[in-house]
Protein backbone atom coordinates (compact mmCIF):
# COMPACT_ATOMS: atom_id res chain seq x y z
CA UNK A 1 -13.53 -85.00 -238.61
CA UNK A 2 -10.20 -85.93 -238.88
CA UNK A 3 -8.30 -89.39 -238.52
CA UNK A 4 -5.09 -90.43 -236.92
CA UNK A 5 -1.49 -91.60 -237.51
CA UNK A 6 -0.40 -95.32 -236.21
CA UNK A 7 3.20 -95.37 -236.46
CA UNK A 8 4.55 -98.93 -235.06
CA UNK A 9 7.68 -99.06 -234.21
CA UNK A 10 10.24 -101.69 -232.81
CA UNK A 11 13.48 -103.03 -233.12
CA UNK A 12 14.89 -104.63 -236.04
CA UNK A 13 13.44 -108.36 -235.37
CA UNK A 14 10.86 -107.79 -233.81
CA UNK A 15 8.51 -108.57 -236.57
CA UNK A 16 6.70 -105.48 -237.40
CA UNK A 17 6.64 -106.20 -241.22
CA UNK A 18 4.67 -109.48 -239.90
CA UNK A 19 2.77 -107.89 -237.82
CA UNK A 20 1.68 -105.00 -239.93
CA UNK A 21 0.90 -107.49 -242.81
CA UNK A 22 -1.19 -109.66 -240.86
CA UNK A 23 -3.29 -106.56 -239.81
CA UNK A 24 -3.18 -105.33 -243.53
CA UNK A 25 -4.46 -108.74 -244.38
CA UNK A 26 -7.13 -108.78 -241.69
CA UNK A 27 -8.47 -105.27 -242.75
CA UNK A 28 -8.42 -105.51 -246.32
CA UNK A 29 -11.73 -104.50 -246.76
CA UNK A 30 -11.80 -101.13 -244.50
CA UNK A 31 -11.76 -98.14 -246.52
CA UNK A 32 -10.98 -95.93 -242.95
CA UNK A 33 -7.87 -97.83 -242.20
CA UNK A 34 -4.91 -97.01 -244.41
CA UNK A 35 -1.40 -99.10 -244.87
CA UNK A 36 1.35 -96.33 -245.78
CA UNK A 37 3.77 -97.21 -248.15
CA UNK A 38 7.24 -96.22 -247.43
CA UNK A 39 9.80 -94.34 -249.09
CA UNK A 40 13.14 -95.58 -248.49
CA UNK A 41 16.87 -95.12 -249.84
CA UNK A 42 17.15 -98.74 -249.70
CA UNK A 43 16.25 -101.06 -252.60
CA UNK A 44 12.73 -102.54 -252.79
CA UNK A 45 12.10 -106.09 -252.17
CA UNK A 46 8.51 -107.81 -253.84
CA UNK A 47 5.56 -107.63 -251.97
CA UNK A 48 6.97 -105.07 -249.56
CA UNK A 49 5.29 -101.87 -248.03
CA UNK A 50 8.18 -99.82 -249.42
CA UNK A 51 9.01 -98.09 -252.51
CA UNK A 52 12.91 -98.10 -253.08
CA UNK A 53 14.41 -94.61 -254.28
CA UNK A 54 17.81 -92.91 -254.77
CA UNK A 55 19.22 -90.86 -252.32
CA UNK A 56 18.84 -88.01 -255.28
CA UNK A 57 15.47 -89.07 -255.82
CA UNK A 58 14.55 -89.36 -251.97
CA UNK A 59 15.74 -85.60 -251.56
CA UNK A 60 14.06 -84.23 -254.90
CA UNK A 61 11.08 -85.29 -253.18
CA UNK A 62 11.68 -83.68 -250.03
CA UNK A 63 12.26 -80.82 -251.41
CA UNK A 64 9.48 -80.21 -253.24
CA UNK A 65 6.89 -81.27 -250.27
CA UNK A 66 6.45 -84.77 -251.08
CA UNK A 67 6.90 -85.98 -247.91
CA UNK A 68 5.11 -86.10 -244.71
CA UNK A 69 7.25 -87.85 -242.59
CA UNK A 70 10.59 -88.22 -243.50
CA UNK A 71 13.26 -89.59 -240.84
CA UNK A 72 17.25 -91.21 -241.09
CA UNK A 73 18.18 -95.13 -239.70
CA UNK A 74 20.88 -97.35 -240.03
CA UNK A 75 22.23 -95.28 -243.19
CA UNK A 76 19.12 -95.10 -244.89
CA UNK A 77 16.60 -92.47 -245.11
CA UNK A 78 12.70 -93.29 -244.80
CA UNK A 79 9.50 -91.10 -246.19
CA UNK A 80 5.65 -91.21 -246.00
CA UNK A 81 4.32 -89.43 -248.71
CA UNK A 82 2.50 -85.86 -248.63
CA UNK A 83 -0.53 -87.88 -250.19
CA UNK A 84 -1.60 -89.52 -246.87
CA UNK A 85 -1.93 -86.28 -244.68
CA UNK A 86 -4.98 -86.34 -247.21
CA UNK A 87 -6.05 -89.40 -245.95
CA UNK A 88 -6.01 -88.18 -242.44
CA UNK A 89 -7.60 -85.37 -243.31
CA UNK A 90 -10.56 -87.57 -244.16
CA UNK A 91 -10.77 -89.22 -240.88
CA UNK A 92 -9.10 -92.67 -241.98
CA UNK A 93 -6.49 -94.29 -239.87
CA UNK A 94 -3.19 -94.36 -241.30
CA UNK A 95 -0.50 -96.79 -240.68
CA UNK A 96 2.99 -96.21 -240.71
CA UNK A 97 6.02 -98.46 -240.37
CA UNK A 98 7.99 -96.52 -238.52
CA UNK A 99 11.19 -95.49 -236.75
CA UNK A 100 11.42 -95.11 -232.63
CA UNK A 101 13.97 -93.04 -232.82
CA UNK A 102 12.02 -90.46 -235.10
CA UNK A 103 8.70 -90.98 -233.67
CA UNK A 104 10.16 -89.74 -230.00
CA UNK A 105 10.92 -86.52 -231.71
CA UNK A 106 7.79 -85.68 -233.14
CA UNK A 107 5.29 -83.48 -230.81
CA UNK A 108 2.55 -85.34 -229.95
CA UNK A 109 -1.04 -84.49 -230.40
CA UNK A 110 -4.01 -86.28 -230.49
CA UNK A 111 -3.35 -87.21 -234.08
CA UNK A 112 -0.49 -88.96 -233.68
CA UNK A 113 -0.44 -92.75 -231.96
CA UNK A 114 2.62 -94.99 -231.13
CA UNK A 115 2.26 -98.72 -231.10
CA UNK A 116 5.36 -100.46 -230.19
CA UNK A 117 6.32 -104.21 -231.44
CA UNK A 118 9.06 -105.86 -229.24
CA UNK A 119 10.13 -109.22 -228.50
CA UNK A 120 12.12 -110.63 -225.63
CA UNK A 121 15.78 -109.68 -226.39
CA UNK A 122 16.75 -113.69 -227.32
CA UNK A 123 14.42 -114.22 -229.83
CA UNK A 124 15.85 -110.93 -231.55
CA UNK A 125 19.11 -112.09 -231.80
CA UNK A 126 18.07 -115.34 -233.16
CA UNK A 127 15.48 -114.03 -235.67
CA UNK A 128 18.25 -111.33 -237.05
CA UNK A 129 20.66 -114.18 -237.06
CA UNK A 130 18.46 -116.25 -239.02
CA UNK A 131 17.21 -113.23 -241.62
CA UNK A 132 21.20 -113.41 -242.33
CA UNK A 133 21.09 -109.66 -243.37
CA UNK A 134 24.30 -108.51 -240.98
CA UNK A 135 27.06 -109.94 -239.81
CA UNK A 136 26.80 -111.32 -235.72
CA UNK A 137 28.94 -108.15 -234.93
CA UNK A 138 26.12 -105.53 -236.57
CA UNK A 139 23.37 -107.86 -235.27
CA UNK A 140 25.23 -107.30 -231.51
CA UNK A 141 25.31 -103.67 -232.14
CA UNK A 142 21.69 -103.67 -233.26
CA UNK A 143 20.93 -105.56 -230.19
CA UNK A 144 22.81 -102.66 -227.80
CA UNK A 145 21.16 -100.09 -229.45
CA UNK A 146 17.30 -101.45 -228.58
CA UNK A 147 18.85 -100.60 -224.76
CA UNK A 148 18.86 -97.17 -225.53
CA UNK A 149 15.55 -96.34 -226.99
CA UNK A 150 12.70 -97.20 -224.58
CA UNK A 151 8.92 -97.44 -225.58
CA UNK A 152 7.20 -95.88 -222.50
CA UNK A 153 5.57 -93.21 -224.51
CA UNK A 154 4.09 -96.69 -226.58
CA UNK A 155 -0.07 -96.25 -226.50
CA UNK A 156 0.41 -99.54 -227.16
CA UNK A 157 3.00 -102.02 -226.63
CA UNK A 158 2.69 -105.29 -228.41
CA UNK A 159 4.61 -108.26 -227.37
CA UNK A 160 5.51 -110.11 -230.63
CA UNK A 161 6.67 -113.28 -228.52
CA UNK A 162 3.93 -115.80 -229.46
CA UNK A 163 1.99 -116.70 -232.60
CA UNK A 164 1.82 -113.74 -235.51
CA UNK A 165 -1.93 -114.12 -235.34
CA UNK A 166 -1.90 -113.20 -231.69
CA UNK A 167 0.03 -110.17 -231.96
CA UNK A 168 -1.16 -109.00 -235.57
CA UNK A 169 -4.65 -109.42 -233.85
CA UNK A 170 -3.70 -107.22 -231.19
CA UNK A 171 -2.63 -104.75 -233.62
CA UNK A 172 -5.88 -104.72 -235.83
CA UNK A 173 -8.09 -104.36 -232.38
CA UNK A 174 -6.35 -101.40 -231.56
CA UNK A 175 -6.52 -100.01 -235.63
CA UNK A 176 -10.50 -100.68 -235.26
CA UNK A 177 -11.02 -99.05 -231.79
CA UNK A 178 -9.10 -96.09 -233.60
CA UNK A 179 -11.51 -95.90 -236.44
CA UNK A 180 -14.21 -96.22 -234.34
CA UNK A 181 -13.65 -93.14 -232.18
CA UNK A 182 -12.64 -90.47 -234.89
């Protein structure tokens, strides 16, 4: 039997941290559905699904096999570790924040889901305004970008315009359909 990867995607904004935690939070007592934690090149932040490494550090453990996923955005590079193939393996769902540029890459099989997180283009700029991360130039340029990278391959496509429980609902539906079909 073997399980599946969820990678959920979406442009910066959107709200896929939110989404993914409310989900998390929701499903905190299923063993068969698994939250990733990232590798990133980017520092760590508390409470976050990501584990902040050194770009030495990130590509020690690339080399060696450490990673199953491993992908490049905004200057940063991003890694799921070897040790949830395992998981997989096992017929648990795992879920991985992930990157729509990378996941349009990767060949997919029956393993392999997409869930896409959007919201409508105004709310973006406003939430990445508001986050206060980037400058209004890099937040326009982040904004262009989302044009070019379309989520029609999305097995699901989440609309992250109303309440969090709404779409973070949507989200852990989908994540128990998924474990209920392996």
């Amino acid at each position: 039997m073997s399980g599946a990867w969820v990678f959920v995607c979406g442009p910066s904004g959107a709200g896929k941290d939110s989404v993914i935690g409310w989900a998390r939070k929701h499903l905190a007592g299923d063993r068969d559905v698994v939250f990733a934690q990232r590798h990133e090149t980017r520092p760590s932040c508390a409470g976050a699904d990501r584990q902040g490494l050194g770009p030495a550090q990130f590509e020690q453990l690339l080399r060696a096999g450490g990673m199953a996923w491993h992908w490049q955005a905004h200057g940063f590079q991003y890694g799921i570790a070897s040790r949830y193939r395992q998981q997989v393996d096992w017929g648990r769902v795992v879920v991985v924040n992930g990157s729509r540029e990378h996941v349009a890459c990767v060949r997919r099989d029956g393993g392999l889901r997409v869930v896409q997180v959007t919201a409508d283009a105004t709310e973006l700029a406003t939430r990445l305004l508001r986050r206060g991360r980037e400058a209004p130039a890099a937040v326009a340029s982040r904004l262009a970008r989302n044009m070019l990278l379309d989520c029609a391959n999305a097995d699901l496509l989440i609309a992250n315009d109303g309440t969090l429980e709404e779409a973070g609902r949507q989200l852990a539906r989908y994540l128990e359909c998924l474990r209920g079909t392996k």
